[in-house]
N, C-alpha and C. Protein backbone atom coordinates (compact mmCIF):
# COMPACT_ATOMS: atom_id res chain seq x y z
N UNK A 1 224.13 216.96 215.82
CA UNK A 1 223.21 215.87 215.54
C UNK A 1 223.92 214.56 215.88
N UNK A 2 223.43 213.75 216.66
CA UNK A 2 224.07 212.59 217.28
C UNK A 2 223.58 211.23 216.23
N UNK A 3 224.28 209.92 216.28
CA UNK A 3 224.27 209.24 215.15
C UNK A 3 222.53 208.89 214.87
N UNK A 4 222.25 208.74 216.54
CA UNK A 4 220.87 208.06 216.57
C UNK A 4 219.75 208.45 215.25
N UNK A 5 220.20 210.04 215.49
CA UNK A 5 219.12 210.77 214.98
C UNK A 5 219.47 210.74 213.60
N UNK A 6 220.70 210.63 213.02
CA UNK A 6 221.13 210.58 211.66
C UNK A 6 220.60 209.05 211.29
N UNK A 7 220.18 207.96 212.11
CA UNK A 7 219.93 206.49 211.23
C UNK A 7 218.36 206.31 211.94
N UNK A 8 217.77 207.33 212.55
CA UNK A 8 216.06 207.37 212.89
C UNK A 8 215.44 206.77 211.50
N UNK A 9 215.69 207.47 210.74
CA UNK A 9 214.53 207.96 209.58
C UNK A 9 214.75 206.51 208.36
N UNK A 10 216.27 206.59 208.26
CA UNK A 10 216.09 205.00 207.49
C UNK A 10 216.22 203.85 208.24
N UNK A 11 216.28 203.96 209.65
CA UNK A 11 215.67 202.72 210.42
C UNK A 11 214.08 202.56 210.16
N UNK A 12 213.64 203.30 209.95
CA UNK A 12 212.21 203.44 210.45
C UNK A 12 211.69 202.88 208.97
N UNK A 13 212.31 203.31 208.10
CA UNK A 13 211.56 203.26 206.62
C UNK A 13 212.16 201.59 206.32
N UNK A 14 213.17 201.19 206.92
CA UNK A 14 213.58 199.51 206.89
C UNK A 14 212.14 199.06 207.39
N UNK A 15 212.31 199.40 208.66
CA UNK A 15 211.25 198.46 209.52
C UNK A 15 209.75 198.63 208.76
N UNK A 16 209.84 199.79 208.27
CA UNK A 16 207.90 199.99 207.57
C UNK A 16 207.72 199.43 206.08
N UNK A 17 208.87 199.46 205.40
CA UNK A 17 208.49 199.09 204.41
C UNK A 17 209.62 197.60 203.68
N UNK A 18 211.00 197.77 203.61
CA UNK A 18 211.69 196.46 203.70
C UNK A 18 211.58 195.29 204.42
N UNK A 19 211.14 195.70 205.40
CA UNK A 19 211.29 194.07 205.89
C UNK A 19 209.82 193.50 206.23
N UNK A 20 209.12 194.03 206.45
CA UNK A 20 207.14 193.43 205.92
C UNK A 20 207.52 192.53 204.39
N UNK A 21 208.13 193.32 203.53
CA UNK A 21 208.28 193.34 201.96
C UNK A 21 209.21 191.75 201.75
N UNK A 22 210.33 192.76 202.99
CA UNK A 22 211.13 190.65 202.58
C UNK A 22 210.50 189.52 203.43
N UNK A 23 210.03 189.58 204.46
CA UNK A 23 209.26 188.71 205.07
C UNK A 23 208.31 187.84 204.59
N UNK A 24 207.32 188.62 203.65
CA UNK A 24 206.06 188.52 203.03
C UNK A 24 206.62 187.77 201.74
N UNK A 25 207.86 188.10 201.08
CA UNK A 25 208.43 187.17 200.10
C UNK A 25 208.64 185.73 200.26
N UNK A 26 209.44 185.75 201.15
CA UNK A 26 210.12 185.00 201.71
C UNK A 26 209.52 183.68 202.10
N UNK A 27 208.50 184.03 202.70
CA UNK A 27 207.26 182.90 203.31
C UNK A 27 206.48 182.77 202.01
N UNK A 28 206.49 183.49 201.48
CA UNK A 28 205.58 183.24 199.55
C UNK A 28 206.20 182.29 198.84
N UNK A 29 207.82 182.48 199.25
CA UNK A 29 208.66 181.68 197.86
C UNK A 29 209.20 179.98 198.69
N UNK A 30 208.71 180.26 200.52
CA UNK A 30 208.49 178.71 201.21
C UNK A 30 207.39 178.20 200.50
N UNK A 31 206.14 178.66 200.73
CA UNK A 31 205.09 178.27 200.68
C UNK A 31 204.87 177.80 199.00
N UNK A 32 205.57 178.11 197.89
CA UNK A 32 205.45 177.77 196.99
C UNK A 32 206.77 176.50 196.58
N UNK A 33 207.18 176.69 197.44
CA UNK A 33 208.64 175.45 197.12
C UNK A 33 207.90 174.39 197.73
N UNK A 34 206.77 174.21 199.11
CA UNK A 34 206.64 173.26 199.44
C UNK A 34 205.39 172.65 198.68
N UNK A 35 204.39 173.40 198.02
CA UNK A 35 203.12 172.93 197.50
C UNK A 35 203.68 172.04 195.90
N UNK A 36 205.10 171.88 195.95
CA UNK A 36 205.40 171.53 194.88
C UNK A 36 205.53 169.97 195.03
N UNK A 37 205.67 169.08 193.84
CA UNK A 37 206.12 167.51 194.15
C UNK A 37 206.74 167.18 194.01
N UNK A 38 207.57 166.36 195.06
CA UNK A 38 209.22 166.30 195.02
C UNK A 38 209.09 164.95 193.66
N UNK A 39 210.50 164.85 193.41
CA UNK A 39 210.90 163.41 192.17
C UNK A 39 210.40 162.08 192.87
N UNK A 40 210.55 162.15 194.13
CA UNK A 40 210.24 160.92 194.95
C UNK A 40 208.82 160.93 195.17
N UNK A 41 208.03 161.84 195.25
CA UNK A 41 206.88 162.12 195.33
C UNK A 41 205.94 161.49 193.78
N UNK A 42 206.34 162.32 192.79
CA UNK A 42 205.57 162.50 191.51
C UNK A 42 205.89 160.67 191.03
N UNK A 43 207.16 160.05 191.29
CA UNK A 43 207.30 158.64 191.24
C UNK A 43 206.15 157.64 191.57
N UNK A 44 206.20 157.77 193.01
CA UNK A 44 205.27 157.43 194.20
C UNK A 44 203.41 157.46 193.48
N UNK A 45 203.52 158.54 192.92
CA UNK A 45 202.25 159.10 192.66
C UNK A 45 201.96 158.04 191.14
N UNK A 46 202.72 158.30 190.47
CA UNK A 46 202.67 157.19 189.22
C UNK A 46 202.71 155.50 189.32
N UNK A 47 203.94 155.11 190.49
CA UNK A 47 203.32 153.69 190.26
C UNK A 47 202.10 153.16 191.37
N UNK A 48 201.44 154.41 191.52
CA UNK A 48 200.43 154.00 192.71
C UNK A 48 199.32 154.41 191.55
N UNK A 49 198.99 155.21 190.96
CA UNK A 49 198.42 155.23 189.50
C UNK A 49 198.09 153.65 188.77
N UNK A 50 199.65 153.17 188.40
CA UNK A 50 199.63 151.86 187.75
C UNK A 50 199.07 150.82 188.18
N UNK A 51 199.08 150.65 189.64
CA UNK A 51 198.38 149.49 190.34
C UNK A 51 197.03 149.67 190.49
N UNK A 52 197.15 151.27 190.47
CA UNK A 52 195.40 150.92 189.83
C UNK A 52 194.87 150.69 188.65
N UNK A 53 195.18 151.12 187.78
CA UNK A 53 194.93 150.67 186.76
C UNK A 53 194.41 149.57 186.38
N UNK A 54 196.00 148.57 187.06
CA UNK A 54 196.16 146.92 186.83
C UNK A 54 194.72 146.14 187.92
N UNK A 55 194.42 147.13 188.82
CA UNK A 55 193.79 146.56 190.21
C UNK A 55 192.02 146.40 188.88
N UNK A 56 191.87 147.87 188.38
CA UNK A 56 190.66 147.81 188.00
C UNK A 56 190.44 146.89 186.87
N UNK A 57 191.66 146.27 185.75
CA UNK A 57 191.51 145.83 184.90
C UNK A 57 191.42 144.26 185.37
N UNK A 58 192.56 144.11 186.91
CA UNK A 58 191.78 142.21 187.25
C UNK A 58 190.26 142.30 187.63
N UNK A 59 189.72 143.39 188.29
CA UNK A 59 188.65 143.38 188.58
C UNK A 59 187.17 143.59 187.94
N UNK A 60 187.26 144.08 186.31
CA UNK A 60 186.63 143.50 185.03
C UNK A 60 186.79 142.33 184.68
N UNK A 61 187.99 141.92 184.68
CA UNK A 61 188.26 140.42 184.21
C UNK A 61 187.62 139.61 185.49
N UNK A 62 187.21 139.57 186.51
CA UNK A 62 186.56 138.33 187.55
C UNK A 62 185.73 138.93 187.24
N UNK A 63 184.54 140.51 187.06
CA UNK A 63 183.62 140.29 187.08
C UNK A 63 183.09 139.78 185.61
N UNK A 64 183.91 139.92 184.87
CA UNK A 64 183.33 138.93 183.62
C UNK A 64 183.17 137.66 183.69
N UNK A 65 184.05 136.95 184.44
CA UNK A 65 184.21 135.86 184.82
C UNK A 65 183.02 134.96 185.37
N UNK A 66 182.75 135.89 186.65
CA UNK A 66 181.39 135.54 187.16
C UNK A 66 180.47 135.92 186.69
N UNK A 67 180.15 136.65 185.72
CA UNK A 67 179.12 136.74 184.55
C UNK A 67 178.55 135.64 183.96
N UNK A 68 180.07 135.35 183.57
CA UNK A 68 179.73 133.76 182.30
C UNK A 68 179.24 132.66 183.48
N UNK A 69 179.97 132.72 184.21
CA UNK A 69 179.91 131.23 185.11
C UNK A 69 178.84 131.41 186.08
N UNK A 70 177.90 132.64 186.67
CA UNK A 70 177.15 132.41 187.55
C UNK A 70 176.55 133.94 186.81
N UNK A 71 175.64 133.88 186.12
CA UNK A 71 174.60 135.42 185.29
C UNK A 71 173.92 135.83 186.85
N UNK A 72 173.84 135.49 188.03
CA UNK A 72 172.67 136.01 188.72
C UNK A 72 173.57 136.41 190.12
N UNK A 73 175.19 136.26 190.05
CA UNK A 73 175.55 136.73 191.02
C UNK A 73 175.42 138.17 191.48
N UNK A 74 175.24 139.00 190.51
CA UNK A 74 174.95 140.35 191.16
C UNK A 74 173.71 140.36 192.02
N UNK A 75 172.71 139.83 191.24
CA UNK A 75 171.63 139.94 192.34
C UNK A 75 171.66 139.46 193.63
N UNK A 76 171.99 138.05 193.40
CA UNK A 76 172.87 137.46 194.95
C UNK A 76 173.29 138.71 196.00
N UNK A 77 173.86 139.08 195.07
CA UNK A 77 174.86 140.03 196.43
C UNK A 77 174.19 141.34 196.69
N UNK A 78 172.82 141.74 196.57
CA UNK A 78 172.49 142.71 196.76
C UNK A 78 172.59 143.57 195.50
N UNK A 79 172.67 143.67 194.62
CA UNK A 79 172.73 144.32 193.03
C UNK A 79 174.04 145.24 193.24
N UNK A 80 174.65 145.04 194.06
CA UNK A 80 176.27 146.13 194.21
C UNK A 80 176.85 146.17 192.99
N UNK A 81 177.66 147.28 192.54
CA UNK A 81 178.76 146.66 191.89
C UNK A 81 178.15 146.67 189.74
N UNK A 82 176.97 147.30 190.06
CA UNK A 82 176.34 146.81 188.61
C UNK A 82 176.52 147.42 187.16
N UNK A 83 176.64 146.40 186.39
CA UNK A 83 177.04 147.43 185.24
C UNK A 83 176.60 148.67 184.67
N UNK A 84 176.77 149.80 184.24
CA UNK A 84 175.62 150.52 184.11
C UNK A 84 175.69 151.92 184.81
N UNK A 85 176.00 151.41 186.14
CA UNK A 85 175.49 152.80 187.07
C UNK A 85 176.23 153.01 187.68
């Protein structure tokens, strides 16, 4: 019996069933490292959060503003923007 034929059978059972097996891991445990959020990321994500926040709270404060000082600007402008809805 020559070597070939002595490493046929667990060549064959590598190729059919180990390495599909580590392959299929492998790209599972990429694909889950990258759907993740890096520190620089989840940062990014928070003070872009904050400026909105701050963005929506100047933008109650002018439309109150122009409330007091002009009651009919919404209609002016096409009713956009209205409280309510």
């Amino acid at each position: 019996m020559n070597p070939f034929e002595m490493l046929f059978v667990p060549m064959v059972l590598f190729m059919v069933i180990v390495a599909p097996t580590w392959i299929v891991m492998h790209y599972r445990s990429m694909n889950r490292s990258r759907s993740q959020l890096s520190d620089g990321d989840r940062q990014s994500l928070e003070d872009m959060l904050v400026a909105v926040d701050q963005m929506a709270d100047r933008i109650e404060s002018l439309e109150s503003i122009l409330d007091a000082d002009h009651p009919n600007w919404r209609q002016q402008h096409g009713g956009q923007n209205q409280q309510g809805s």
